[in-house]
Protein backbone atom coordinates (compact mmCIF):
# COMPACT_ATOMS: atom_id res chain seq x y z
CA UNK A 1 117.11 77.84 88.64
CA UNK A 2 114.75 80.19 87.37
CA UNK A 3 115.38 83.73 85.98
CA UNK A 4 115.78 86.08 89.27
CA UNK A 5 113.37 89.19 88.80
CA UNK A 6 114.58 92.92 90.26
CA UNK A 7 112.27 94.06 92.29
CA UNK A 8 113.20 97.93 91.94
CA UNK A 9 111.28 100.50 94.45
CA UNK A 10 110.34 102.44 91.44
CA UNK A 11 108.79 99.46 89.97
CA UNK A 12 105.97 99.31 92.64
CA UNK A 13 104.93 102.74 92.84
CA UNK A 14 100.68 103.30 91.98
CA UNK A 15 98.76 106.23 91.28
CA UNK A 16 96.89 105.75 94.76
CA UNK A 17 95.23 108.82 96.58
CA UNK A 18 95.31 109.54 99.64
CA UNK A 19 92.81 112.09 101.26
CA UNK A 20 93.09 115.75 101.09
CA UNK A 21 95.32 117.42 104.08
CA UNK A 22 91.91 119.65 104.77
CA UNK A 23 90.50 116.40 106.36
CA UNK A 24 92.43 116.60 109.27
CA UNK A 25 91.10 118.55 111.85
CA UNK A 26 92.97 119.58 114.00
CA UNK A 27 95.80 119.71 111.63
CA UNK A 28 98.48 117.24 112.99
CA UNK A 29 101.79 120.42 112.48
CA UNK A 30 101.93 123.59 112.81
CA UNK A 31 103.36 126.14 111.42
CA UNK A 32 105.56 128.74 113.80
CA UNK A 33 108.99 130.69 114.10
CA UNK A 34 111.76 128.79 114.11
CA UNK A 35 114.77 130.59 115.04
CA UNK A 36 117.47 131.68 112.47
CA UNK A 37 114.96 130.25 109.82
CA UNK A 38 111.66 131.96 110.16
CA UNK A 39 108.67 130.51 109.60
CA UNK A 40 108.94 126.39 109.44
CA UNK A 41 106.68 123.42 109.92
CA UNK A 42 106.46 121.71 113.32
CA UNK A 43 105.00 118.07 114.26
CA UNK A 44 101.97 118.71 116.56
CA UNK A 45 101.95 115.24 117.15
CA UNK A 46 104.58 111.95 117.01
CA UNK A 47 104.68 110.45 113.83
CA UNK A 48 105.89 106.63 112.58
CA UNK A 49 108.11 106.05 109.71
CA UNK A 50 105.62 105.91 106.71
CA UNK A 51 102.98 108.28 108.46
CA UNK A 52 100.98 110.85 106.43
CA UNK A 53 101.55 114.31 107.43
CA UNK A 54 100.48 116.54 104.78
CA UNK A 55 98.08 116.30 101.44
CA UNK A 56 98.45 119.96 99.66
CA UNK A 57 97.22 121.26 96.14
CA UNK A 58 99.31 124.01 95.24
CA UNK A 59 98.18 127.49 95.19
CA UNK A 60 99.59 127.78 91.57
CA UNK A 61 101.30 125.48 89.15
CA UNK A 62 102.79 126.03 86.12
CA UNK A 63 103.76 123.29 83.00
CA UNK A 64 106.56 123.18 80.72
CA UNK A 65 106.73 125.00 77.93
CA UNK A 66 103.74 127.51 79.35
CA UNK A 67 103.50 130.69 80.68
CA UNK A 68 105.42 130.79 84.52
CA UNK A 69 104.94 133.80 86.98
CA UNK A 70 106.96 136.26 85.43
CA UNK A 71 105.16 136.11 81.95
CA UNK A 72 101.92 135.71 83.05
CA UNK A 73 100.70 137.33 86.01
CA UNK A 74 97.16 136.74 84.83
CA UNK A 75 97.70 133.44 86.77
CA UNK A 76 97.87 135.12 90.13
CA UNK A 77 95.17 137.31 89.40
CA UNK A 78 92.79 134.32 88.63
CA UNK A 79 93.33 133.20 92.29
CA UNK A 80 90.67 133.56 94.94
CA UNK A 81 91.60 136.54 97.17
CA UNK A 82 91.97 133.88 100.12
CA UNK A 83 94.76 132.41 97.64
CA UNK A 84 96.16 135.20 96.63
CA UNK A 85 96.76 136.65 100.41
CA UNK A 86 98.22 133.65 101.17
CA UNK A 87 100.46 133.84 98.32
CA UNK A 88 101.85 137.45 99.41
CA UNK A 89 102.76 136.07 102.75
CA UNK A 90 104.90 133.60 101.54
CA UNK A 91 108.86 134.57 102.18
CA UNK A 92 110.92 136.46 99.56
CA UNK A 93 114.71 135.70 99.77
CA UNK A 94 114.98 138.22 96.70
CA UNK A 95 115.19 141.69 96.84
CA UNK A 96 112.70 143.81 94.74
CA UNK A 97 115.94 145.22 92.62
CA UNK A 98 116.47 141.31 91.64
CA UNK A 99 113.07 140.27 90.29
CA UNK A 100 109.14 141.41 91.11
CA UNK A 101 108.19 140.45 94.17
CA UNK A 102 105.34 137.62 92.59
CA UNK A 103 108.48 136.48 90.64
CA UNK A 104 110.93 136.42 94.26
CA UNK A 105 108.31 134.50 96.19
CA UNK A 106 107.40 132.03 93.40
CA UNK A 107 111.32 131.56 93.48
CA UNK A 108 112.08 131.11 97.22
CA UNK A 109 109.15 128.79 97.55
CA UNK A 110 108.65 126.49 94.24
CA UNK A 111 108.89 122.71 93.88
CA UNK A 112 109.15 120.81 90.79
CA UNK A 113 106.56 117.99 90.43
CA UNK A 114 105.83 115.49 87.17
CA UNK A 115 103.15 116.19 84.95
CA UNK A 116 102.50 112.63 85.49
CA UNK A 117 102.70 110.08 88.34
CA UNK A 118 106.00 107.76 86.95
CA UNK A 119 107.15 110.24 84.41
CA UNK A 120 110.14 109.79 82.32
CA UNK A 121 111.78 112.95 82.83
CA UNK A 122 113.15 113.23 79.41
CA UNK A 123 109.63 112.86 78.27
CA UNK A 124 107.98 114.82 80.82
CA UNK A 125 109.63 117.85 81.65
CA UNK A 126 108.66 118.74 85.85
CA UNK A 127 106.32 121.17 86.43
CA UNK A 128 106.74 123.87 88.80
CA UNK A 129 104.22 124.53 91.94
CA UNK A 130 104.15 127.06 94.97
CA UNK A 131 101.79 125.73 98.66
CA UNK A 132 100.68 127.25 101.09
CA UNK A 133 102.01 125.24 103.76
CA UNK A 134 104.79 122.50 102.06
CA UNK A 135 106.34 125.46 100.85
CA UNK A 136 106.85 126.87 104.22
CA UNK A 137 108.51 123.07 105.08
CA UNK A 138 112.26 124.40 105.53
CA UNK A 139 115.48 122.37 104.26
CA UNK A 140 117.74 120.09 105.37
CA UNK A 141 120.46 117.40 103.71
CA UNK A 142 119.47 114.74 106.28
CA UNK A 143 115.13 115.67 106.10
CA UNK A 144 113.21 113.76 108.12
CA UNK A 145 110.15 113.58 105.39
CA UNK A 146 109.08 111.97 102.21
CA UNK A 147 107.83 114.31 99.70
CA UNK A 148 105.59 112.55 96.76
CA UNK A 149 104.17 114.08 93.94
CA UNK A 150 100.41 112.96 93.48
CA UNK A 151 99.98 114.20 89.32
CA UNK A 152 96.72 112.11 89.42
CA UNK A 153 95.05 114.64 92.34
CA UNK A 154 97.37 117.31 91.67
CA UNK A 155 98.69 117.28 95.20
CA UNK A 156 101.83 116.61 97.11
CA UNK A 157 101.85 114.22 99.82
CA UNK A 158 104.62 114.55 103.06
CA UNK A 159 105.28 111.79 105.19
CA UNK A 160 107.55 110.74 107.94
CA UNK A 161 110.97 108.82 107.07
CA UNK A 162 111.54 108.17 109.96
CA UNK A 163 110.60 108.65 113.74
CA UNK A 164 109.53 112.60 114.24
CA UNK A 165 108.30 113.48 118.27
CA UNK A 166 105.84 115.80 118.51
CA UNK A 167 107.57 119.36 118.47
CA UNK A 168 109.80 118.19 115.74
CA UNK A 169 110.32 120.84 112.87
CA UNK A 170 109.52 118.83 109.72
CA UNK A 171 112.43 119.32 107.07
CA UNK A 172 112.36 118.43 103.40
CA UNK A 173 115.66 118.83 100.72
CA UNK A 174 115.72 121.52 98.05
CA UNK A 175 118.38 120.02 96.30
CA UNK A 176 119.70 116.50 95.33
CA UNK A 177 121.16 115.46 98.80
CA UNK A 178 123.43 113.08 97.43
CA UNK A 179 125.73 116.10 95.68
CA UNK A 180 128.88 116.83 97.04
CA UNK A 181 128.71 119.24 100.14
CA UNK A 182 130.00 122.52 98.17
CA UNK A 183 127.71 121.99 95.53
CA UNK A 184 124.59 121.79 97.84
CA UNK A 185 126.44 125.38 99.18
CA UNK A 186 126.63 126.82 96.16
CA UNK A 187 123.14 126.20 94.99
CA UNK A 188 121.50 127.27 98.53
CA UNK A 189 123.28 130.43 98.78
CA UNK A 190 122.38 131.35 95.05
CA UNK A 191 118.78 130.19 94.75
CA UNK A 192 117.59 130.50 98.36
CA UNK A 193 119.99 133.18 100.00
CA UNK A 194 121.19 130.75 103.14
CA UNK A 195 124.13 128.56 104.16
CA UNK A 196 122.73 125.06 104.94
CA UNK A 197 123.98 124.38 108.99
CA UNK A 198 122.22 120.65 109.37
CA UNK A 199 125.11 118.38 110.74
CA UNK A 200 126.26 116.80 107.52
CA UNK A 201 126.87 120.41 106.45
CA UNK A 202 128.80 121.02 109.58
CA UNK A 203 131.47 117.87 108.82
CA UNK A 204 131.36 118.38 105.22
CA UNK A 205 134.38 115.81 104.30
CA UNK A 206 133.28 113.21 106.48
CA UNK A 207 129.77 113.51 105.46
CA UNK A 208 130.68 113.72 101.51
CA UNK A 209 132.96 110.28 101.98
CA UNK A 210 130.19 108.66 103.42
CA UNK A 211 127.03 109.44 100.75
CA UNK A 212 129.59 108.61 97.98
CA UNK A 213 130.02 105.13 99.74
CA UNK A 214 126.23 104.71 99.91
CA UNK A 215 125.82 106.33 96.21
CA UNK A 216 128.08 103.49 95.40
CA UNK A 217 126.83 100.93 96.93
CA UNK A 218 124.95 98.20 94.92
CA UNK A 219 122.66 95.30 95.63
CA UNK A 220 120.50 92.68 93.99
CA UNK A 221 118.18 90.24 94.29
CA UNK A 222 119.94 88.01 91.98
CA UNK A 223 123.25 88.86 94.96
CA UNK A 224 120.90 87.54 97.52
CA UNK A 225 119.73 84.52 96.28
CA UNK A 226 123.52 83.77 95.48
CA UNK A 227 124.02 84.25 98.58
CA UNK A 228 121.37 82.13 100.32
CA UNK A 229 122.75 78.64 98.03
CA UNK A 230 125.77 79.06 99.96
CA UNK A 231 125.80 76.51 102.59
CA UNK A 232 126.04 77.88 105.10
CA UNK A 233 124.89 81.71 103.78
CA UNK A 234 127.76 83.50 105.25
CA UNK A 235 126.88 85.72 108.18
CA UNK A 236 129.10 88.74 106.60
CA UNK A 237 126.34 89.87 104.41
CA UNK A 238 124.71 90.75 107.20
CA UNK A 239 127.01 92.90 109.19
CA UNK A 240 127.94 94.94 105.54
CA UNK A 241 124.51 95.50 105.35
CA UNK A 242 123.77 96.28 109.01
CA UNK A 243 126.80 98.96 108.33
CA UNK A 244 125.00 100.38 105.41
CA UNK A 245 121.99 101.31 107.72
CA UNK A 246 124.02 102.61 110.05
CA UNK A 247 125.20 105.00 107.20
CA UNK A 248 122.07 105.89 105.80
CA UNK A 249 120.68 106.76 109.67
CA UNK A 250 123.73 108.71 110.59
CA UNK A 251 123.51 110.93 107.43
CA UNK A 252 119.79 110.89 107.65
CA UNK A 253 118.82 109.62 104.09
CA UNK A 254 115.77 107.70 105.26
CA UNK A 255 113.79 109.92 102.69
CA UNK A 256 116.40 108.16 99.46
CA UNK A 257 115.93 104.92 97.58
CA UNK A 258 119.10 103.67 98.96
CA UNK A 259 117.27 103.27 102.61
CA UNK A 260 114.73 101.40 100.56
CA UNK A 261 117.13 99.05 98.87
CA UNK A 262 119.04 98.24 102.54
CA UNK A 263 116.07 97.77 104.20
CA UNK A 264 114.86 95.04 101.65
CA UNK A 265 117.91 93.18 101.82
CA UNK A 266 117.95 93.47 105.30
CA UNK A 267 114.37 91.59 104.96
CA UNK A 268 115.71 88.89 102.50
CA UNK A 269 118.97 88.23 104.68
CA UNK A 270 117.08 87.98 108.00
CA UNK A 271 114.22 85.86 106.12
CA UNK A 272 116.78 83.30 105.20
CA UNK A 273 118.49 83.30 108.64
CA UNK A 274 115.61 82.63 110.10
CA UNK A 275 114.45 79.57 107.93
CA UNK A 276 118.05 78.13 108.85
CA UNK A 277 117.20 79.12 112.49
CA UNK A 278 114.22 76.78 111.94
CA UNK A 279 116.23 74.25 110.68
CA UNK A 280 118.38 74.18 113.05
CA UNK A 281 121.12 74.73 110.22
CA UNK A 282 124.84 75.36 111.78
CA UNK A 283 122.90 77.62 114.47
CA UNK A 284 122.84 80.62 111.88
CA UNK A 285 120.09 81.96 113.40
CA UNK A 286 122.46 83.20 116.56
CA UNK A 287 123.49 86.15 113.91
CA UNK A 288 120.19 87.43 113.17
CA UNK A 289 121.04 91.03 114.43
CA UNK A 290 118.82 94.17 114.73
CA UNK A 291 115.19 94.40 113.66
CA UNK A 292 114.94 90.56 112.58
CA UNK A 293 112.77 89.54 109.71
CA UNK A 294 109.20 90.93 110.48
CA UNK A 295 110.57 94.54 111.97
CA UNK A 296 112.78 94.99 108.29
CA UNK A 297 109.30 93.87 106.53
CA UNK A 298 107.68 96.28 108.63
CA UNK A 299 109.83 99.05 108.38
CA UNK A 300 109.78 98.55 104.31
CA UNK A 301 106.32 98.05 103.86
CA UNK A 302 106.01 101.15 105.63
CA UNK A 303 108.65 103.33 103.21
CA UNK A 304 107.62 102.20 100.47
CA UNK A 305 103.78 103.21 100.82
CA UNK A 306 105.45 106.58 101.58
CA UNK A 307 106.70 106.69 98.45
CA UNK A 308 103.92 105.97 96.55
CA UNK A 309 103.20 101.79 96.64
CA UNK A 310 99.77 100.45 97.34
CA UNK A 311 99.20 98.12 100.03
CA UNK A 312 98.02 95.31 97.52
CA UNK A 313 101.06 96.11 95.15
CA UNK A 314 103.50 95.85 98.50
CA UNK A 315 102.25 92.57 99.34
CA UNK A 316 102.41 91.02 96.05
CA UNK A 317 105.90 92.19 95.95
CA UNK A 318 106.64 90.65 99.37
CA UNK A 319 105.38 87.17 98.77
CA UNK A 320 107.57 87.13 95.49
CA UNK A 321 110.79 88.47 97.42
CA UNK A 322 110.20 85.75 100.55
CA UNK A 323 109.62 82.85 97.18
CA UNK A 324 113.13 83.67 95.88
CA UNK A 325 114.79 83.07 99.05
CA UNK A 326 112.74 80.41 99.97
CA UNK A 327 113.27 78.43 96.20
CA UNK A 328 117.47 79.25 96.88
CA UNK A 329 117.75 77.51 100.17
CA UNK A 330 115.60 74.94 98.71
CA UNK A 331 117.65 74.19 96.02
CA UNK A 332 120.59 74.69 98.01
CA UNK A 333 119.54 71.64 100.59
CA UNK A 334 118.28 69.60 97.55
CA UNK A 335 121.41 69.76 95.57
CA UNK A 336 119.17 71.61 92.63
């Protein structure tokens, strides 16, 4: 049988623009009070899982090993005055005894980005960048957006992970979701001045048990094609799999890789069911559950454009995915 390729979500990830956020008019949030937070971002209008939602240059961004805010205010004063007002009305967690208030608001509100779309980050140290609006997108351990980092247009891009009705607030993560509950705390309340109340926060020990289980969990291609020379492919995979969405959707991880890698499998285990369906092969197909083959392809295609594929580079991937499941049951029935 021939070598079985990984087909990594990192791996398919292009340098692709998308247009500028100013080309939507009206804009499709907005931005209002949201209570016990202040200002936050709010869906104007329903998005899809994979939807664009907002293209943003920053207001200022500084690379690694240069000057930042606090040694080089020449930066801010180099912005337009439209920029610079905007700037000042960003929030400040600190208090003026703590830092300047430049340095407090560049705090509160900062992202790191890459220098570089696919950067290694031990080669590429992240740069750090304030917005006028993404910066105003509030946190959450279970976010309901994607946030990519365009280095080729110097913009970040926010999409939907998942369902958001219009009315929505649009959430984001400030810090590695996947940390254990009183790290997340302790890293909130010292950086950004709040105590995270999103419901993972709110069951702590059930919600820490349940990301290490998805942290854990592992999958390949190579697993899958094992899987589909079994005759008959067991229905089991399924189920475990079917659990491990569950998991991801309860805890809200839509915007992490591991929602990527379940959904694929998902798409390789219902792809095979249904060629056995076809072939009317032990009746398999009677265990296709949930989305079936072309929703999980949909759904996929759809995150992983999000996160930074092309449409071209999706496809190829797809057609090479469907060919190793289709070359295992082949071999399977042939005895090769």
């Amino acid at each position: 049988m021939p070598e079985v390729d990984e087909f990594d979500e990192e791996d398919i990830l292009s340098d692709g623009v998308a247009s500028d956020s100013d080309s939507y008019s009206p804009k499709p949030y907005r931005i209002q009070e949201i209570p016990s937070k202040g200002l936050g971002v709010v869906a104007a209008i329903d998005f899809a899982l994979g939807d664009l939602i907002i293209v943003e240059s920053p207001l200022l961004l500084f690379r690694p090993e240069g000057p930042t805010i606090s040694s080089d205010l020449g930066a801010f004063e180099k912005l337009e005055d439209g920029k610079k007002e905007a700037y000042m009305k960003l929030d400040n967690v600190h208090p003026e005894s703590e830092c300047p208030p430049l340095v407090g608001i560049f705090n509160t509100n900062a992202y790191d980005v890459q220098e570089s779309d696919h950067a290694d980050s031990d080669d590429d140290p992240p740069c750090v960048a304030v917005f006028n609006d993404i910066s105003r997108i509030n946190h959450s351990c279970s976010p309901n957006t994607i946030r990519l980092w365009r280095a080729s247009s110097s913009a970040m891009h926010i999409s939907a992970c998942r369902a958001i009705p219009a009315g929505t607030e649009l959430t984001t993560y400030y810090r590695d979701p996947f940390l254990p509950s009183s790290e997340r705390h302790a890293t909130l309340l010292a950086i950004y001045k709040f105590r995270c109340v999103c419901p993972s926060c709110l069951n702590p020990a059930a919600s820490d048990n349940r990301r290490l289980r998805l942290r854990q969990s592992r999958g390949r291609l190579a697993d899958l094609v094992a899987w589909a020379r079994v005759a008959p492919p067991s229905p089991d995979l399924l189920a475990d799999t079917l659990e491990l969405l569950a998991l991801v959707q309860e805890e809200g991880l839509e915007s992490q890789h591991v929602y990527g890698r379940v959904l694929r499998h998902l798409m390789c285990i219902s792809y095979v069911m249904q060629m056995c369906a076809e072939e009317g092969e032990d009746d398999i197909g009677s265990n296709v559950e949930g989305e079936g083959y072309e929703g999980y392809k949909r759904m996929l295609r759809a995150w992983r454009m999000a996160n930074g594929a092309e449409e071209v580079g999706v496809g190829r991937v797809e057609l090479a995915e469907e060919e190793m499941m289709r070359v295992a049951v082949s071999r399977r029935r042939t005895g090769g």
